[in-house]
N, C-alpha and C. Protein backbone atom coordinates (compact mmCIF):
# COMPACT_ATOMS: atom_id res chain seq x y z
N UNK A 1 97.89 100.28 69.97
CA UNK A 1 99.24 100.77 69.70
C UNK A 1 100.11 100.55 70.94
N UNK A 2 101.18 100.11 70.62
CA UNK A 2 101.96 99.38 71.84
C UNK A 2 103.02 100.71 72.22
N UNK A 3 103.28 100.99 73.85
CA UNK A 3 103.95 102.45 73.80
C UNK A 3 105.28 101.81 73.82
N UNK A 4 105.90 102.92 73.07
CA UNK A 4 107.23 102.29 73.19
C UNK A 4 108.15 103.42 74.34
N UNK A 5 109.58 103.08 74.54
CA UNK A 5 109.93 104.05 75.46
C UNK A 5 111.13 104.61 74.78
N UNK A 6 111.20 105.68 74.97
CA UNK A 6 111.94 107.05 74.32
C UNK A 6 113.17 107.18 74.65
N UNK A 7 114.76 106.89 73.60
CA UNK A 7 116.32 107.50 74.40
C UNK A 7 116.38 108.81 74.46
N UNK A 8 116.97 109.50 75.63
CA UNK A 8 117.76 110.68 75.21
C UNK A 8 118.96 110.52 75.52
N UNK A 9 120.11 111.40 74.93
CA UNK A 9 121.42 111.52 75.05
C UNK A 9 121.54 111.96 76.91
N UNK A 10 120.85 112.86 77.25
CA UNK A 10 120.98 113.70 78.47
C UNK A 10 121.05 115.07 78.16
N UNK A 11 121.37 115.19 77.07
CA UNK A 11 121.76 116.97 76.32
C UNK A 11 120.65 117.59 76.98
N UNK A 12 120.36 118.56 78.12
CA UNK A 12 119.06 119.35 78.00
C UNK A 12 118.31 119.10 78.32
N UNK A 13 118.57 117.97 79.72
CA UNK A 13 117.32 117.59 80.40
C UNK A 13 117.96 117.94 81.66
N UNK A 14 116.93 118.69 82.22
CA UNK A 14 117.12 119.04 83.95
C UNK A 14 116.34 118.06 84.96
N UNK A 15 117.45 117.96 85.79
CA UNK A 15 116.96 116.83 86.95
C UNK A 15 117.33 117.55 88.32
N UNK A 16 116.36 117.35 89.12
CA UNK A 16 115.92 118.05 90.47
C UNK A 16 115.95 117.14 91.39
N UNK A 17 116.10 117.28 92.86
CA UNK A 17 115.80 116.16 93.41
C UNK A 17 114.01 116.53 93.60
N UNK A 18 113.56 115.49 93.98
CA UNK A 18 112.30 115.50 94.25
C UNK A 18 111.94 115.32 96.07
N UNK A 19 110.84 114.67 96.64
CA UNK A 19 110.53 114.58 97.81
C UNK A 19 110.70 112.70 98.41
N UNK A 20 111.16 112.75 99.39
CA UNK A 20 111.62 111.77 100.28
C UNK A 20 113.26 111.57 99.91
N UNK A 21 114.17 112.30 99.32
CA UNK A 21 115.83 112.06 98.69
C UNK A 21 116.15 111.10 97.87
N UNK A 22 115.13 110.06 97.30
CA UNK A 22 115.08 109.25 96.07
C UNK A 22 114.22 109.77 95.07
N UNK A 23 113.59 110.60 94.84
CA UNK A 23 112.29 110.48 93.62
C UNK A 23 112.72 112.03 93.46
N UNK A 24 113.04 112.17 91.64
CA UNK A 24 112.93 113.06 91.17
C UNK A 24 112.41 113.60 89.97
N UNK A 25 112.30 115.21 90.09
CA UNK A 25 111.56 115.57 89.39
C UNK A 25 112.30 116.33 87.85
N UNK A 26 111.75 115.92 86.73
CA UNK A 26 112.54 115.70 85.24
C UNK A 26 112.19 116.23 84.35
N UNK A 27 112.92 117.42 83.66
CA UNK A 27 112.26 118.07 82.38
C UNK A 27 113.10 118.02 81.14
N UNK A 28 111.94 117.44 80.16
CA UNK A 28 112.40 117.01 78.99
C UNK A 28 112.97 118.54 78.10
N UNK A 29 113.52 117.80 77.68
CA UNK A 29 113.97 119.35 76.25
C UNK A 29 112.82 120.19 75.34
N UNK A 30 111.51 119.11 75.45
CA UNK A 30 110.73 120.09 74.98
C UNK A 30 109.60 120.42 75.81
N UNK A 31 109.94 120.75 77.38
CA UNK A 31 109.36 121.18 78.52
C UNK A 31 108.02 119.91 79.00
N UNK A 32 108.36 119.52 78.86
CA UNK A 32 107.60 117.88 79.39
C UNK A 32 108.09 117.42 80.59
N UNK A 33 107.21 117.89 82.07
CA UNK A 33 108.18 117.98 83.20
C UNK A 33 107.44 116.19 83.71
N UNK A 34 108.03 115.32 84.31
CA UNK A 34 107.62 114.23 85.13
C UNK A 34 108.32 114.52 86.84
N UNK A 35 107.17 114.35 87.70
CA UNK A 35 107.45 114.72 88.75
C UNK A 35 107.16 113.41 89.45
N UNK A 36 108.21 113.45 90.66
CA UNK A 36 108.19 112.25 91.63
C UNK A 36 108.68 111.17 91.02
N UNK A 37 109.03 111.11 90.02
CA UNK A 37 109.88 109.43 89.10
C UNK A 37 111.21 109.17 89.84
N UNK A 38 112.10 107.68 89.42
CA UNK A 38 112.75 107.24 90.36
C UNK A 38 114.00 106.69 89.19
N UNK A 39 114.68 106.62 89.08
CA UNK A 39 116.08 106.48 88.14
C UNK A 39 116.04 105.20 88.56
N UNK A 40 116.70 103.79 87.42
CA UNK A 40 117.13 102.53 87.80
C UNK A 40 118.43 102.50 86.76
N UNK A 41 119.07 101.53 87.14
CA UNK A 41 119.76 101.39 85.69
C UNK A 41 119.71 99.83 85.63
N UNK A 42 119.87 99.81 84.35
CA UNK A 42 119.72 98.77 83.83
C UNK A 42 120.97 97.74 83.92
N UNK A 43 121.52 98.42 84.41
CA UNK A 43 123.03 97.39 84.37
C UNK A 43 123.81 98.03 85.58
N UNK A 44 123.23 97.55 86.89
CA UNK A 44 123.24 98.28 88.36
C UNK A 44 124.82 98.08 88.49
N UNK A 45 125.58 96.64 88.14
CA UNK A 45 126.84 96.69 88.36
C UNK A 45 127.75 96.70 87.20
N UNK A 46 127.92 96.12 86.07
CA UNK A 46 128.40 96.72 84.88
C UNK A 46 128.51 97.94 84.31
N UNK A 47 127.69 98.56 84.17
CA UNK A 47 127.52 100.07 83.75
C UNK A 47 126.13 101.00 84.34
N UNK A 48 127.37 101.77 85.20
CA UNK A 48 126.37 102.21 85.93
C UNK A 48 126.18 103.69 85.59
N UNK A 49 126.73 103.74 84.58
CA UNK A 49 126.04 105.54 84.14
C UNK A 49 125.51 106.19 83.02
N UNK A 50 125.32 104.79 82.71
CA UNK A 50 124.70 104.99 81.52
C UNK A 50 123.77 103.98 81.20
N UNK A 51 121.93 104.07 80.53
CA UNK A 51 120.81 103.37 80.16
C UNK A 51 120.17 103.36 81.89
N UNK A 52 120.03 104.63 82.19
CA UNK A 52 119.21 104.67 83.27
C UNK A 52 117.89 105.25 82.62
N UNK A 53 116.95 104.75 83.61
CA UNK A 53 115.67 104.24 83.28
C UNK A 53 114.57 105.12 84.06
N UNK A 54 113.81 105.97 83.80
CA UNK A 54 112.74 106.60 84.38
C UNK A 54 111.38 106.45 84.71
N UNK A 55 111.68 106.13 86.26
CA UNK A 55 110.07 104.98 85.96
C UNK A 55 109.68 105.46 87.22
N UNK A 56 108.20 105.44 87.08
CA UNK A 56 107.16 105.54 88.63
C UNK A 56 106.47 104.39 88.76
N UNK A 57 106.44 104.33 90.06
CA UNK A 57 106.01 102.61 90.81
C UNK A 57 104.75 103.65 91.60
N UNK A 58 103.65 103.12 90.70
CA UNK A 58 102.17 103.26 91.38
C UNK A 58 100.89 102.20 91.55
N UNK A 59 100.21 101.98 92.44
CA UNK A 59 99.14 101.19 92.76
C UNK A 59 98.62 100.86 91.28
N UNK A 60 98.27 99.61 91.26
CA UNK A 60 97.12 99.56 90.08
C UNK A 60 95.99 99.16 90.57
N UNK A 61 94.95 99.19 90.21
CA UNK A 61 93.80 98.99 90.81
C UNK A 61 93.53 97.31 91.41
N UNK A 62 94.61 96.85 91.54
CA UNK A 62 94.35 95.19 92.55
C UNK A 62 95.27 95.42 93.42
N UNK A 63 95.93 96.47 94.04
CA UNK A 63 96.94 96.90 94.84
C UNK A 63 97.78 96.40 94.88
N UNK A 64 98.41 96.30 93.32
CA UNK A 64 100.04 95.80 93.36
C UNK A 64 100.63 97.09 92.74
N UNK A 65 101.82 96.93 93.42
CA UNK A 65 102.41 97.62 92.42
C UNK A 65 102.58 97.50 90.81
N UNK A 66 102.56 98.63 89.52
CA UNK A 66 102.89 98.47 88.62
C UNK A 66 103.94 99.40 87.99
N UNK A 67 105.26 99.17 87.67
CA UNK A 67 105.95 99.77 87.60
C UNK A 67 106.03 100.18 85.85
N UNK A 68 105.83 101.96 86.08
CA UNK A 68 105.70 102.51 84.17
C UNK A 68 107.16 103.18 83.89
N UNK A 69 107.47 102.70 82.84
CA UNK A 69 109.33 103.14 82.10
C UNK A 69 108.88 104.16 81.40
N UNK A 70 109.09 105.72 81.33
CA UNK A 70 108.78 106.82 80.61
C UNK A 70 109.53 107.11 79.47
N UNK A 71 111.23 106.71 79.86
CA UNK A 71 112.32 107.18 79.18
C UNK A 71 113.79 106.42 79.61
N UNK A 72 114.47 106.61 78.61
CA UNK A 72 116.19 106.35 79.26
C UNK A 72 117.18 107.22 79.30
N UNK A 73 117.35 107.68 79.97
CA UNK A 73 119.21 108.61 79.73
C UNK A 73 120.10 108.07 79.31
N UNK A 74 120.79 107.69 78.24
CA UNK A 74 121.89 106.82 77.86
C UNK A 74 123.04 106.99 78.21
N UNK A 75 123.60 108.20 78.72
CA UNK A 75 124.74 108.61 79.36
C UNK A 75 124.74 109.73 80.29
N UNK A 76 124.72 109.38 81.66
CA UNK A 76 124.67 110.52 82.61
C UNK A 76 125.64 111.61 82.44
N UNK A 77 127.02 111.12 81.86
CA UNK A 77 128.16 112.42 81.56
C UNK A 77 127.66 113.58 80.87
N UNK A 78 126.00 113.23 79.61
CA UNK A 78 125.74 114.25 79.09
C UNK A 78 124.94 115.56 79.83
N UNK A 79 124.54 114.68 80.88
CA UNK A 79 123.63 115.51 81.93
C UNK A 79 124.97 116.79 82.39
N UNK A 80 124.59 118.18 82.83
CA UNK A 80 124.91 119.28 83.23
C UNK A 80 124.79 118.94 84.72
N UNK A 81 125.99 119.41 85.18
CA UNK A 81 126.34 119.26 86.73
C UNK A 81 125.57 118.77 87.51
N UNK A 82 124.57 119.79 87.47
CA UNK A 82 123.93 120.06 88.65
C UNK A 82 122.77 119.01 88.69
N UNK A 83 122.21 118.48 87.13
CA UNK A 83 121.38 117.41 87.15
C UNK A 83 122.08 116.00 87.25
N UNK A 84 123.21 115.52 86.75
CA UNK A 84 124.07 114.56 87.28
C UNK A 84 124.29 114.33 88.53
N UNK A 85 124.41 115.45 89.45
CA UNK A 85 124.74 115.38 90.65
C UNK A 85 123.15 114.41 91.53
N UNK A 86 122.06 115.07 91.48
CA UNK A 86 120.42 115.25 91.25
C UNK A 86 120.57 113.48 91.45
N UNK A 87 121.18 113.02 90.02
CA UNK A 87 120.72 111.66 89.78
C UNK A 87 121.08 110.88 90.29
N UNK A 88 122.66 111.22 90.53
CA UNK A 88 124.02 109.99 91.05
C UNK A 88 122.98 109.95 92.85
N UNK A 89 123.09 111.21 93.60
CA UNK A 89 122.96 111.11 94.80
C UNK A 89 121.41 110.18 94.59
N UNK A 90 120.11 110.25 93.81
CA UNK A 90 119.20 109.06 94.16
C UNK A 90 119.52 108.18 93.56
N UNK A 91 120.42 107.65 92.53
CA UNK A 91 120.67 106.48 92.64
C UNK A 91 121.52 105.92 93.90
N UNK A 92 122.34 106.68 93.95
CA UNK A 92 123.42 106.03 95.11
C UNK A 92 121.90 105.55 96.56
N UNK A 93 121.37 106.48 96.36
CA UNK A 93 120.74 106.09 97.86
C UNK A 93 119.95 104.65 97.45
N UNK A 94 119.11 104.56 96.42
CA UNK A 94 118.72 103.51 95.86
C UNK A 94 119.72 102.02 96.03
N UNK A 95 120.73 102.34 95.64
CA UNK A 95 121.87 100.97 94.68
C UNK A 95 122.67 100.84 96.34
N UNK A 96 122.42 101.44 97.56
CA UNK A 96 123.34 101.27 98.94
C UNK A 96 123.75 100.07 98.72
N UNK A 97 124.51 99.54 98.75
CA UNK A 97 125.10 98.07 98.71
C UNK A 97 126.61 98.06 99.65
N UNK A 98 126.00 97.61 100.67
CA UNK A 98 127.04 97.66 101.82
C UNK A 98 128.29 96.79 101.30
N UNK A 99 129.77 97.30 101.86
CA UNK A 99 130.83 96.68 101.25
C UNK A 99 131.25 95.69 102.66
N UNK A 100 131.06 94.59 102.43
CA UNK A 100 132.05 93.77 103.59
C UNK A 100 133.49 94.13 103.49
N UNK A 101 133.93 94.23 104.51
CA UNK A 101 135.22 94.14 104.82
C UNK A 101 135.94 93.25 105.91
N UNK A 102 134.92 92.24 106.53
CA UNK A 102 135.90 90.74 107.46
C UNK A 102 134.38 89.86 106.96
N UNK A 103 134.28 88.93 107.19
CA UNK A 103 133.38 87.51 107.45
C UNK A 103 133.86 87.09 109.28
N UNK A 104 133.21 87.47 109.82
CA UNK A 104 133.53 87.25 111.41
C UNK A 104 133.23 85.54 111.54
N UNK A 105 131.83 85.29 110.70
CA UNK A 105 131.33 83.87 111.29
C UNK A 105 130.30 83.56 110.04
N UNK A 106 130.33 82.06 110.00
CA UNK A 106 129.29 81.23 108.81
C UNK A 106 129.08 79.92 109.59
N UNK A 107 128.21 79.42 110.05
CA UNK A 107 127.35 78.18 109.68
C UNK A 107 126.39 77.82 108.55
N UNK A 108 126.98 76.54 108.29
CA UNK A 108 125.60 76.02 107.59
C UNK A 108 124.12 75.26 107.95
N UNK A 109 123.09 75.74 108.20
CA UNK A 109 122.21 75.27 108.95
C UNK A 109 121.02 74.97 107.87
N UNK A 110 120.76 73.26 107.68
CA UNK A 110 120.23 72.63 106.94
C UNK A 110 120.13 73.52 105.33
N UNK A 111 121.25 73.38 105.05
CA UNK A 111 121.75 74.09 103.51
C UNK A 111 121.83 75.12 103.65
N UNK A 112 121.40 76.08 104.34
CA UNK A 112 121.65 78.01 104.50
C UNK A 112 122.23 77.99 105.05
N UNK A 113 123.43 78.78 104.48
CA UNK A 113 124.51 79.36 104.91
C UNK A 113 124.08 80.58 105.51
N UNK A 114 124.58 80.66 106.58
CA UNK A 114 124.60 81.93 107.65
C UNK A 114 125.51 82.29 107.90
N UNK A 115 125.87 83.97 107.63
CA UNK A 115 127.33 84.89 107.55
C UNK A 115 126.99 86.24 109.04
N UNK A 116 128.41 86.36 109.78
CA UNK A 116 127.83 87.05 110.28
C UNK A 116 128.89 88.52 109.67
N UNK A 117 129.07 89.34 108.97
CA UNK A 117 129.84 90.20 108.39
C UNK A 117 129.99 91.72 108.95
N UNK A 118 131.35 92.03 108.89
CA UNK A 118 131.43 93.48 109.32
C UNK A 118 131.81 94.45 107.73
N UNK A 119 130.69 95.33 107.57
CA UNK A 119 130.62 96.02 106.68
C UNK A 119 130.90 97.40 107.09
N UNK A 120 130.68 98.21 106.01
CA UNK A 120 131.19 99.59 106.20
C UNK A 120 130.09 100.62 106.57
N UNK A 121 128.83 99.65 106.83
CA UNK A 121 127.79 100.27 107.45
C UNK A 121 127.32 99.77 108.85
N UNK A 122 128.48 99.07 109.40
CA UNK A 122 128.42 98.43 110.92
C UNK A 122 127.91 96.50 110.58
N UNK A 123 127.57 95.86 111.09
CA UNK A 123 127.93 94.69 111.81
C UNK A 123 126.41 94.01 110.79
N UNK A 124 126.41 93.18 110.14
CA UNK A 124 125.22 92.34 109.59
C UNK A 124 124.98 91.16 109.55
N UNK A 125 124.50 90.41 109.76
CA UNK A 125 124.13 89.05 109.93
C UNK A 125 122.59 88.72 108.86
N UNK A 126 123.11 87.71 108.18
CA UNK A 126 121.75 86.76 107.38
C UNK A 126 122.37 85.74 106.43
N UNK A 127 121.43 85.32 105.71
CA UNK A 127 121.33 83.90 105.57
C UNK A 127 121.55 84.21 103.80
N UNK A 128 122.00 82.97 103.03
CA UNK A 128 122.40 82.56 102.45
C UNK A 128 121.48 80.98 101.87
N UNK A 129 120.69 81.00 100.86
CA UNK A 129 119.91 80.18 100.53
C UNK A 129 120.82 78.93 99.49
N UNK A 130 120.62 79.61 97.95
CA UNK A 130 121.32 79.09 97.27
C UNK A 130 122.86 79.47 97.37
N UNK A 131 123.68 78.58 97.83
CA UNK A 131 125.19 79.11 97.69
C UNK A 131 126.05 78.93 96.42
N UNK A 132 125.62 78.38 95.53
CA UNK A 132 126.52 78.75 94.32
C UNK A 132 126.15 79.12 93.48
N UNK A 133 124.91 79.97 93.27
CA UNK A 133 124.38 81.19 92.78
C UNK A 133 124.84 82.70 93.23
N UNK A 134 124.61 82.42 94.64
CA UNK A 134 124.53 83.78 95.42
C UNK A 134 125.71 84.52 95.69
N UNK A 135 126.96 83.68 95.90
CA UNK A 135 128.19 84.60 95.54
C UNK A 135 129.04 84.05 94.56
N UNK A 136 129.28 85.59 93.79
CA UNK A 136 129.73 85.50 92.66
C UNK A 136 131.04 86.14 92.87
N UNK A 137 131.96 85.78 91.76
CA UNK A 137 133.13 86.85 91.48
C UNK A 137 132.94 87.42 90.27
N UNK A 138 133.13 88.71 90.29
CA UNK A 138 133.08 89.25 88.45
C UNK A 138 134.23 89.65 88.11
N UNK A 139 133.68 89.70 87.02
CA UNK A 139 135.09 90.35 86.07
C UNK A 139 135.81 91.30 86.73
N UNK A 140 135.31 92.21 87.65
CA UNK A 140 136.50 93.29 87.87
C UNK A 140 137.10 92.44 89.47
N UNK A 141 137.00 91.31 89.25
CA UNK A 141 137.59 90.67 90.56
C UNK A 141 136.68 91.08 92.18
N UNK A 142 135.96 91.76 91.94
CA UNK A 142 134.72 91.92 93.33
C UNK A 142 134.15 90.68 93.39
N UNK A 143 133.92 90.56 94.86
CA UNK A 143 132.65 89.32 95.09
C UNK A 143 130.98 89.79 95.10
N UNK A 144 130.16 89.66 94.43
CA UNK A 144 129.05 90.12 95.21
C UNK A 144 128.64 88.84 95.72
N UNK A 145 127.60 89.32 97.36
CA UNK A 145 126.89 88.04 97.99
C UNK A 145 125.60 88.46 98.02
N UNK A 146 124.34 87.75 97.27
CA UNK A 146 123.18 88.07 97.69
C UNK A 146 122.61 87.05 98.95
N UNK A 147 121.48 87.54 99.58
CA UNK A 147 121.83 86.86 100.88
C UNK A 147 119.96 86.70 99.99
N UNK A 148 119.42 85.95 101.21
CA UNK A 148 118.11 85.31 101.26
C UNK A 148 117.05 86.13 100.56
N UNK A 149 116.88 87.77 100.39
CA UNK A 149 115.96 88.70 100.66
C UNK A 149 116.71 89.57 99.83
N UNK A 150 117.40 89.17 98.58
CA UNK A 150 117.56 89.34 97.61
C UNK A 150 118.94 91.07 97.87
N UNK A 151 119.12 91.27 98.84
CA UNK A 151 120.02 92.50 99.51
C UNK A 151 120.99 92.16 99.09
N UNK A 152 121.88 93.09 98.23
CA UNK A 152 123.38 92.46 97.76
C UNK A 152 124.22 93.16 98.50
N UNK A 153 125.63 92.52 98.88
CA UNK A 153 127.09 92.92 99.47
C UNK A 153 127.70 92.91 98.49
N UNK A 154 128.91 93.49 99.01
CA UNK A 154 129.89 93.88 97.72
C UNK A 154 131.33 93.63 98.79
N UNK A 155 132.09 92.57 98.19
CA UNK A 155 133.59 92.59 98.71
C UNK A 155 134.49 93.33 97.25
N UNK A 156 135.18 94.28 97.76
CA UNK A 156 135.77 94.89 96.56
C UNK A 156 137.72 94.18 96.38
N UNK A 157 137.80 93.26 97.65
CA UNK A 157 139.18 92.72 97.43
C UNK A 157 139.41 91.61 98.72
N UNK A 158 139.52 90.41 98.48
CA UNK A 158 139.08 89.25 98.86
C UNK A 158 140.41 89.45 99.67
N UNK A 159 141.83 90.13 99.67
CA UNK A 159 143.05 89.56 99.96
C UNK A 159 143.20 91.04 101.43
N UNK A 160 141.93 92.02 101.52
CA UNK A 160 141.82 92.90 102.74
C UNK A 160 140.96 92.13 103.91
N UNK A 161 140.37 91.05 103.37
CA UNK A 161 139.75 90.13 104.52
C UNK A 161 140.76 89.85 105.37
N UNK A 162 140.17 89.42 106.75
CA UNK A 162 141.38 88.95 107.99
C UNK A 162 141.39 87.37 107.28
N UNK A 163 142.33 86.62 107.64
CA UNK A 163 143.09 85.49 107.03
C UNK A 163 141.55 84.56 107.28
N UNK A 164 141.22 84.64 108.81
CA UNK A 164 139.99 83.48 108.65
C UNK A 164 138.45 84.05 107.48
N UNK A 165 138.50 85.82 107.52
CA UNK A 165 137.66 85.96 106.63
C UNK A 165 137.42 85.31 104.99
N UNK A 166 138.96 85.33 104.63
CA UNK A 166 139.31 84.73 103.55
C UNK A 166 139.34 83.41 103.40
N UNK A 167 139.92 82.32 104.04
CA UNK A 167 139.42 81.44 104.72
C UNK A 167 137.73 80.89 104.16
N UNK A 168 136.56 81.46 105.05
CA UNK A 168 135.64 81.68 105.07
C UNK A 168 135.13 81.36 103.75
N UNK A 169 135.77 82.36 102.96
CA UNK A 169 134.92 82.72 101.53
C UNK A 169 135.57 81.56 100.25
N UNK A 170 136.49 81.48 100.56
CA UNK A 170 137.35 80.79 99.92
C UNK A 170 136.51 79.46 99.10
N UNK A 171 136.16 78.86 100.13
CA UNK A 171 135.60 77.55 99.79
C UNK A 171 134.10 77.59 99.24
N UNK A 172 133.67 79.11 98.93
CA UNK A 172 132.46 79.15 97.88
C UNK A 172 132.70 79.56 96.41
N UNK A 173 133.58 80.43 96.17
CA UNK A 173 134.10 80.35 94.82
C UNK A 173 134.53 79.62 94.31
């Protein structure tokens, strides 16, 4: 029998934080508590508050990780304050996605592009593999840049870059 995984609305489920400020602990409506689980969503930049995903990442016996989906919340708005609050703060710590705000410096060194960027979490530098995959523009006009090691940036307005930042970016979109 193949398990399948379970929606709830959010109506009546309490969410706690759990231990280390990402992993929490979750009780179903009909007292079915999961402790230490970790929220994802399924649509990290499109929709982010709703079809989050309840899953624990544990050893399997060849020491990989195997990651188990318990449940989904389909809309965090249905969650009660205090468990919304619970969820947003471990996802947020999860989804950190530093926002650039200049492009200081880029070389290209034998096809990798190398950025050196000032973000809103201080000063970052790395590399850039595939470049016309890796930064995108979306629909709500943001850039994201994934860099080598799969870490995404987020420019939220291409026209607050300094003129050479813009510059910079210009010629990858």
């Amino acid at each position: 029998m193949e398990n399948s995984v379970r929606f709830f609305s959010g109506k009546n489920i309490k969410i706690e934080s759990g231990s280390m400020g990402v992993l929490l602990n979750v009780t179903l409506p009909d007292g079915t508590v999961y402790e230490d689980v970790e929220p994802r969503r399924y649509f990290p930049i499109s929709d982010i508050t709703r079809n989050i995903s309840i899953v624990r990442i544990e050893e399997n016996d060849k020491g990989k990780d195997k990651l188990t989906e318990f449940f989904i919340i389909k809309d965090i708005a249905n969650l009660d304050e205090a468990s919304r609050e619970a969820l947003l703060t471990s996802l947020n710590r999860y989804y950190m996605i530093p926002k650039i705000l200049d492009i200081y410096d880029q070389k290209n060194v034998y096809g990798i592009l190398q950025w050196k960027v000032l973000t809103d979490r201080g000063v970052f530098s790395f590399d850039i593999r595939d470049i016309y995959s890796s930064i995108k523009q979306l629909n709500s006009g943001k850039i994201l840049v994934i860099d080598a090691y799969d870490n995404r940036y987020e420019i939220d307005d291409v026209s607050k870059l300094s003129k050479r930042g813009q510059k910079l970016l210009l010629g990858y979109l």
